[in-house]
Protein backbone atom coordinates (compact mmCIF):
# COMPACT_ATOMS: atom_id res chain seq x y z
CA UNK A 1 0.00 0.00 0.00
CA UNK A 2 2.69 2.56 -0.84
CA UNK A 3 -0.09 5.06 -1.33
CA UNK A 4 -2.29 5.57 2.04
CA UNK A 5 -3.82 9.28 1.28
CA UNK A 6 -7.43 8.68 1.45
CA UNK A 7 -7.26 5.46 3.03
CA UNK A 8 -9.41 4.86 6.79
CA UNK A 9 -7.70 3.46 9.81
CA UNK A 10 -9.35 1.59 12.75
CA UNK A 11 -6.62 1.80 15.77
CA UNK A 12 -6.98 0.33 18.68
CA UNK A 13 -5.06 1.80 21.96
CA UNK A 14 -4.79 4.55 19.75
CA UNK A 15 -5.39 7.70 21.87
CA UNK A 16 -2.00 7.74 23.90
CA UNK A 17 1.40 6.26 23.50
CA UNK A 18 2.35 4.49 20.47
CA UNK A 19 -1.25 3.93 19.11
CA UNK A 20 -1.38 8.34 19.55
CA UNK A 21 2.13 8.33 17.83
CA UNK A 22 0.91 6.03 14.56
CA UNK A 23 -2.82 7.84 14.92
CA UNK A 24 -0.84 11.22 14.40
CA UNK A 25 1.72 9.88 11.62
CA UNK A 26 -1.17 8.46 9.65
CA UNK A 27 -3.50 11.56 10.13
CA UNK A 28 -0.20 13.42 8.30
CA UNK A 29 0.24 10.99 5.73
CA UNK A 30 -3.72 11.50 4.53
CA UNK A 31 -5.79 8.91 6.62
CA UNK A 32 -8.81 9.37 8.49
CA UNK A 33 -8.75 7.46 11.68
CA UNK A 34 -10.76 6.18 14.13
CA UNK A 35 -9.29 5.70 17.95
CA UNK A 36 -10.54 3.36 19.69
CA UNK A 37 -9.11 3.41 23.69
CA UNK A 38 -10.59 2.32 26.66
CA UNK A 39 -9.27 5.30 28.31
CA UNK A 40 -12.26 7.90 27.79
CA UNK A 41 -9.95 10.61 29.27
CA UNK A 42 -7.33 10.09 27.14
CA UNK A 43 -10.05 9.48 24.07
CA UNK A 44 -10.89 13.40 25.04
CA UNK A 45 -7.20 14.16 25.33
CA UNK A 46 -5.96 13.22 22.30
CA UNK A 47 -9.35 14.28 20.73
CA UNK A 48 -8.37 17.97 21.88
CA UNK A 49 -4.86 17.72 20.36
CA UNK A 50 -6.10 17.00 16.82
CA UNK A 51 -8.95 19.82 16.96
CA UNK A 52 -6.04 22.42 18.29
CA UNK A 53 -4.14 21.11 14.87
CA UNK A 54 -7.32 22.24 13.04
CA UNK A 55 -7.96 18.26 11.83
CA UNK A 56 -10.48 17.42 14.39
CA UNK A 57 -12.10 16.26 10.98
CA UNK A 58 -9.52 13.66 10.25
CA UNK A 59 -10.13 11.63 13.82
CA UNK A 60 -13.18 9.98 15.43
CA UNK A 61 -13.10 8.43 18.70
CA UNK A 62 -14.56 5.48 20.37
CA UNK A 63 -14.87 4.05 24.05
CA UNK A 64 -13.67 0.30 23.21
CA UNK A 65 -12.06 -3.20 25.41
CA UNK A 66 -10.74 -5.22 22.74
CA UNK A 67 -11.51 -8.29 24.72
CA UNK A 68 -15.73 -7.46 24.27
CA UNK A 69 -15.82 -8.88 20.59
CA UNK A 70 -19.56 -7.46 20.62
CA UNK A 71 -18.55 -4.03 21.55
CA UNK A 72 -15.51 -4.41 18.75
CA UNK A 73 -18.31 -5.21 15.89
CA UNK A 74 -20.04 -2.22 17.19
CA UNK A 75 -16.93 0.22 17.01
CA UNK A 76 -17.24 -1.51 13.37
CA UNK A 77 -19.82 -0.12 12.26
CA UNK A 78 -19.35 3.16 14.27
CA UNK A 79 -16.44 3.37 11.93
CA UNK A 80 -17.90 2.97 8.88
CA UNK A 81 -20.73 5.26 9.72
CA UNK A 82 -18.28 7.67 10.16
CA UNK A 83 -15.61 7.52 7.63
CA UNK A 84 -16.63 4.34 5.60
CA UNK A 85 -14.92 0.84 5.75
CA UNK A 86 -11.49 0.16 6.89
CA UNK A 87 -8.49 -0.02 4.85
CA UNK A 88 -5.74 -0.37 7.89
CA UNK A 89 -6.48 -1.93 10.98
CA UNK A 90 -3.98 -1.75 13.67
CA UNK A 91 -4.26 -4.10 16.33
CA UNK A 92 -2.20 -2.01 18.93
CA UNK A 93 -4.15 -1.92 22.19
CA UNK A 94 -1.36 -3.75 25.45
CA UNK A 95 -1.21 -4.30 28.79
CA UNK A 96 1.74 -5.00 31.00
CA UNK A 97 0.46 -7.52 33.14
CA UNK A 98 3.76 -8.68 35.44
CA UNK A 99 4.09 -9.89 38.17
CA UNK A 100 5.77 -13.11 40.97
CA UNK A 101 4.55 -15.77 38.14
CA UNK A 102 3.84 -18.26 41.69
CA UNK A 103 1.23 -15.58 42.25
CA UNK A 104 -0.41 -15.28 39.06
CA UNK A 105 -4.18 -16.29 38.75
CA UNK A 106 -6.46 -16.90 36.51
CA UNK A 107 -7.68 -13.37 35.80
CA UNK A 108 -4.26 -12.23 35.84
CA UNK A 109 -3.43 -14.76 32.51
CA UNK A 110 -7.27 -14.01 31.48
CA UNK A 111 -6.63 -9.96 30.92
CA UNK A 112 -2.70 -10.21 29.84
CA UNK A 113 -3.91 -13.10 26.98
CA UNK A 114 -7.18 -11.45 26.47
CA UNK A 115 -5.97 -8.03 25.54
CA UNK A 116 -2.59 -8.66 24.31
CA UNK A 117 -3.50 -11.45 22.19
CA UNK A 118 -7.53 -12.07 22.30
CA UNK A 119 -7.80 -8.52 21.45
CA UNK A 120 -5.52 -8.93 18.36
CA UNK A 121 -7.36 -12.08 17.51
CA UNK A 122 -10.95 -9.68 17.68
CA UNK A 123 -9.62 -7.18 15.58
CA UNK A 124 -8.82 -9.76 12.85
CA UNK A 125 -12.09 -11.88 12.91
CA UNK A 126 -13.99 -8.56 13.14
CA UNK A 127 -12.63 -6.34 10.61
CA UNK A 128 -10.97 -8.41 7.74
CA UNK A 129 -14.04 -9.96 6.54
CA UNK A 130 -15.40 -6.27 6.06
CA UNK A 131 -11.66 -5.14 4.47
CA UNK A 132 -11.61 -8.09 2.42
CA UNK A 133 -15.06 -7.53 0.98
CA UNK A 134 -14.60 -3.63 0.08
CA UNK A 135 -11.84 -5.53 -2.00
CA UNK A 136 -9.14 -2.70 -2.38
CA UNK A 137 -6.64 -4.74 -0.10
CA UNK A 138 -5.48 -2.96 2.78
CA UNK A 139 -2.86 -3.89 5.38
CA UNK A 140 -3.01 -5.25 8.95
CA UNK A 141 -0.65 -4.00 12.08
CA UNK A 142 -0.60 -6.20 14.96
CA UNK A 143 1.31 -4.76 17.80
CA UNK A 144 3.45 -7.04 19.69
CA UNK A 145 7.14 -6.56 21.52
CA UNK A 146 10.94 -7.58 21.65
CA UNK A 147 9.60 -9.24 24.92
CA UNK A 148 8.30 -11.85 22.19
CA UNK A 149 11.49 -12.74 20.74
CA UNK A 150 13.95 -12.60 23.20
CA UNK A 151 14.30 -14.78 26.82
CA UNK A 152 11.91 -12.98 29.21
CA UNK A 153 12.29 -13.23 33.71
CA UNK A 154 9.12 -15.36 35.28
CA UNK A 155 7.80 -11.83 36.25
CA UNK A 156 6.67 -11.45 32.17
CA UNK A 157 5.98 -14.70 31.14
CA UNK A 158 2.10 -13.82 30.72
CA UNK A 159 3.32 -10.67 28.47
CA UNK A 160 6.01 -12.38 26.63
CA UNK A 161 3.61 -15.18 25.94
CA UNK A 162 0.61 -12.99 25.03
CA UNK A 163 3.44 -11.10 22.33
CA UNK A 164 4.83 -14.25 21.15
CA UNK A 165 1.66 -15.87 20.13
CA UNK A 166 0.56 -12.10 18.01
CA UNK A 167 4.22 -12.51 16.36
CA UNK A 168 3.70 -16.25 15.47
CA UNK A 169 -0.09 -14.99 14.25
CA UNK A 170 1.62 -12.68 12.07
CA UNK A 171 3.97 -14.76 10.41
CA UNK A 172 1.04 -17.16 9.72
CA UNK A 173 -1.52 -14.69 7.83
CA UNK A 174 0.85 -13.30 5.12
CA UNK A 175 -0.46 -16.37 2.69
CA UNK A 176 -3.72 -15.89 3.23
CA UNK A 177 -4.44 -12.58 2.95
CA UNK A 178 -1.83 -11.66 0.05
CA UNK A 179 -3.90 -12.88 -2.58
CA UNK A 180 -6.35 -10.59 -1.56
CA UNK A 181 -4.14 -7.19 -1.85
CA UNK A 182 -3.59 -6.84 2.30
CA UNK A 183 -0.58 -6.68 3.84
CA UNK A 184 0.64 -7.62 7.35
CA UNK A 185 2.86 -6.30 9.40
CA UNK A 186 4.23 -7.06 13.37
CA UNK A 187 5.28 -4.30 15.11
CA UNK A 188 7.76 -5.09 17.98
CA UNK A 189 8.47 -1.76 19.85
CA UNK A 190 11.16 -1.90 22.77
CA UNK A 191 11.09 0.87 25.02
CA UNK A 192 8.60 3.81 24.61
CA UNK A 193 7.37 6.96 25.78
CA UNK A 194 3.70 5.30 26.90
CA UNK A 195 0.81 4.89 29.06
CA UNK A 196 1.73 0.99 29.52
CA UNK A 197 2.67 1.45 33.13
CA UNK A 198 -0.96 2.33 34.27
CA UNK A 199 -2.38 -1.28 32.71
CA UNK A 200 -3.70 -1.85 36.16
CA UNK A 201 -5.83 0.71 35.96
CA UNK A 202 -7.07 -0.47 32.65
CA UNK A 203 -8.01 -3.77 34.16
CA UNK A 204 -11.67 -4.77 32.96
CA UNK A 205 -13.46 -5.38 36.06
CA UNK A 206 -14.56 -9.10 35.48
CA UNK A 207 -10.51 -9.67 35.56
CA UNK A 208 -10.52 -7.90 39.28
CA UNK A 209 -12.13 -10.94 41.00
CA UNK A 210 -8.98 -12.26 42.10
CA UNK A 211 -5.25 -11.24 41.29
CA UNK A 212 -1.70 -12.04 42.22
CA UNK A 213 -0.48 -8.75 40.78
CA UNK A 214 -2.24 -6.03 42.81
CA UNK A 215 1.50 -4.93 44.65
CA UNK A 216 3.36 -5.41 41.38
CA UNK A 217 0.47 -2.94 39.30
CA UNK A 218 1.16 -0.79 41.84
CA UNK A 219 4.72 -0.72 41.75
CA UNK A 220 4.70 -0.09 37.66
CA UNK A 221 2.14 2.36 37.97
CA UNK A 222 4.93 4.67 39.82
CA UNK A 223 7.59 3.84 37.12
CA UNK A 224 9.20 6.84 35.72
CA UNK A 225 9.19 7.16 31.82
CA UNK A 226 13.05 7.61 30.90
CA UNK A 227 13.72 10.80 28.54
CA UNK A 228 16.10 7.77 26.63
CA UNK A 229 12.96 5.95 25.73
CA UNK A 230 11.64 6.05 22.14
CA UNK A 231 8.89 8.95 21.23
CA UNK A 232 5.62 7.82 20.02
CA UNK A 233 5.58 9.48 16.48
CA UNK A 234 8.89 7.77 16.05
CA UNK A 235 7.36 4.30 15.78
CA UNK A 236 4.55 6.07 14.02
CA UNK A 237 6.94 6.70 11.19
CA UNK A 238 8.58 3.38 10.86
CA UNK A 239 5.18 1.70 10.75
CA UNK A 240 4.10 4.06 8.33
CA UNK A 241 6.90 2.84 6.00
CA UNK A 242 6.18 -0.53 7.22
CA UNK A 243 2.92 -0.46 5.69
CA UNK A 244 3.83 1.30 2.12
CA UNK A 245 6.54 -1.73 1.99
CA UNK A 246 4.56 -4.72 3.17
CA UNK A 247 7.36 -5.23 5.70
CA UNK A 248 6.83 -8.13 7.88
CA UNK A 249 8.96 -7.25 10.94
CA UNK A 250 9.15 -3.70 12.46
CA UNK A 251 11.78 -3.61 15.03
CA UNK A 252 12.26 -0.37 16.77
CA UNK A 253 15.59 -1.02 19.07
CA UNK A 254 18.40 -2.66 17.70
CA UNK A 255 20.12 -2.88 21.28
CA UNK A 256 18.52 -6.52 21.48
CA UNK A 257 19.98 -8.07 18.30
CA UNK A 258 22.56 -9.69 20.70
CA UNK A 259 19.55 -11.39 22.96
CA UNK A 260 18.13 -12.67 19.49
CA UNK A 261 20.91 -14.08 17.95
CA UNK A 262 21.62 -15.81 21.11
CA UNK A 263 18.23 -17.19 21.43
CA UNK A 264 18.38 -18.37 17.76
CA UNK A 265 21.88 -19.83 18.44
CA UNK A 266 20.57 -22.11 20.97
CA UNK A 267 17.42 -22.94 19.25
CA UNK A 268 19.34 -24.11 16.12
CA UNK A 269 22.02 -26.08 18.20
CA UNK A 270 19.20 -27.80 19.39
CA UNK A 271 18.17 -29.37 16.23
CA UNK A 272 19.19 -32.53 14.58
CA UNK A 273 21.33 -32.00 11.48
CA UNK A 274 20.17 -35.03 10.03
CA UNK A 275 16.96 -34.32 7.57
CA UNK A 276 15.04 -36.29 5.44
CA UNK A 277 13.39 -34.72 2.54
CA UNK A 278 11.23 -37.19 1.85
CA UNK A 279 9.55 -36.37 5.09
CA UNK A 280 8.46 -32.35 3.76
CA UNK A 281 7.32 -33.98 0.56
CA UNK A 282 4.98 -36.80 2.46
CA UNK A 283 3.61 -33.30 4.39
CA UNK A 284 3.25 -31.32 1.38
CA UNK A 285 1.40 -34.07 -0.81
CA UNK A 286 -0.68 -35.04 2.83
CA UNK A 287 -1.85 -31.22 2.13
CA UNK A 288 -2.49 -31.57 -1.92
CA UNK A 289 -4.83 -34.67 -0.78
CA UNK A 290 -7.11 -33.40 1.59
CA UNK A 291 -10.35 -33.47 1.29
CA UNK A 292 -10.57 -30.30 3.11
């Protein structure tokens, strides 16, 4: 999609942090979007930003939690309503749910999976039927994190694994949505000038029943953005380019290429170096041959 003027985004988290940063990049580049945050004072927020710009025209907002898929086909149509159907979806709405991982309950790996993942898994099933049948292709930006390719501590397991599985999701959809004309891209941001430390108070209230991360919320809720961190509009221009070159991977930081290769090191060492290529083939003709 190397040309976006005209085009409508749906973004989720997109009314602070990086979701505010690509929201403001795309609005530049042409795009109407729609910003969809579960924050209603920092829908107003960035809502007032845009109207001091004079392109209060160019942005909508909606009240949204990715993990209510009924509420998500609603901000659907709210969307089209407004602007008309969606050519870019970005799936970019995150929590960071850490914590002792001896502590963690149920609602603690129910809101870290449900947002970070389930609410990247919503935003596919709900929009790219609708972006598929407008059929001017598009492109799809899931949001998920270094923490997904590198060795995470206990304390992030539940966010590692919630951005692990959106990367592997990635990876997987190219094929089936190329020969429709839409592109997909995972974005996997390392430290940013966000909103990510207040994710407890973003916590839906049927994950509040019972948590093993109340004192560690609390503790990342006082952590102190650092002025080396990343700016928002940053990332918004690298996944601008991402999109008008159909680039799988965009990787903000390269400080963790060492932790990768390392990790890939050990994974390959791991593996047998004998192969038998009769084994692929017997896969690939199992898949010519069935039925389904």
């Amino acid at each position: 999609m190397k040309d976006v003027e005209g085009r409508i985004a749906f973004v989720t988290g997109g009314a602070s942090g990086i979701g505010l940063g690509i929201t403001k990049v795309l609005v530049n580049a042409g795009v109407r979007v729609m910003m969809a945050d579960i924050r209603p004072d920092h829908l107003a927020q960035a809502a007032g930003w845009f109207a001091d710009q004079g392109k209060a025209d160019a942005v909508a907002t909606i009240e949204l939690d990715v993990t209510d898929r009924a509420a998500m086909a609603r901000a659907a149509d709210a969307t089209e309503q407004r602007f008309g159907a969606v050519d870019i979806l970005v799936n970019n709405a995150g929590v960071g749910v850490e914590g002792p991982l001896r502590q963690a309950t149920y609602d603690d790996w129910d809101f870290g999976l449900g947002v970070n993942l389930g609410g990247v898994v919503n935003g596919i099933q709900t929009f790219l039927p609708r972006i598929r049948a407008h059929g001017r292709g598009g492109h799809v930006v899931n949001t998920a994190s270094l923490a997904g390719m590198v060795w995470m501590p206990s304390f992030m397991a539940i966010y590692a694994a919630g951005k692990a599985g959106v990367i592997a999701l990635s990876e997987a959809m190219r094929d089936d949505l190329e020969p429709d004309g839409i592109g997909v891209s995972v974005l996997c941001p390392g430290p940013i000038k966000s909103n990510i430390h207040e994710s407890g108070k973003n916590r839906p209230q049927r994950f509040r029943g019972e948590t093993g991360f109340a004192e560690a919320e609390e503790r990342l809720s006082r952590r102190i953005v650092s002025s080396l961190w990343m700016e928002p509009e940053t990332v918004g221009e690298m996944v601008l380019a991402g999109i008008r070159d159909n680039r799988l991977y965009i990787i903000t930081h390269g400080e963790w290429r060492g932790a990768v290769e390392e990790r890939t090191k050990t994974i390959l060492d791991a593996m047998p170096e004998d192969v038998n290529p009769d084994l692929i083939a017997s896969l690939r003709e199992a898949e010519r041959t069935d039925p389904q």
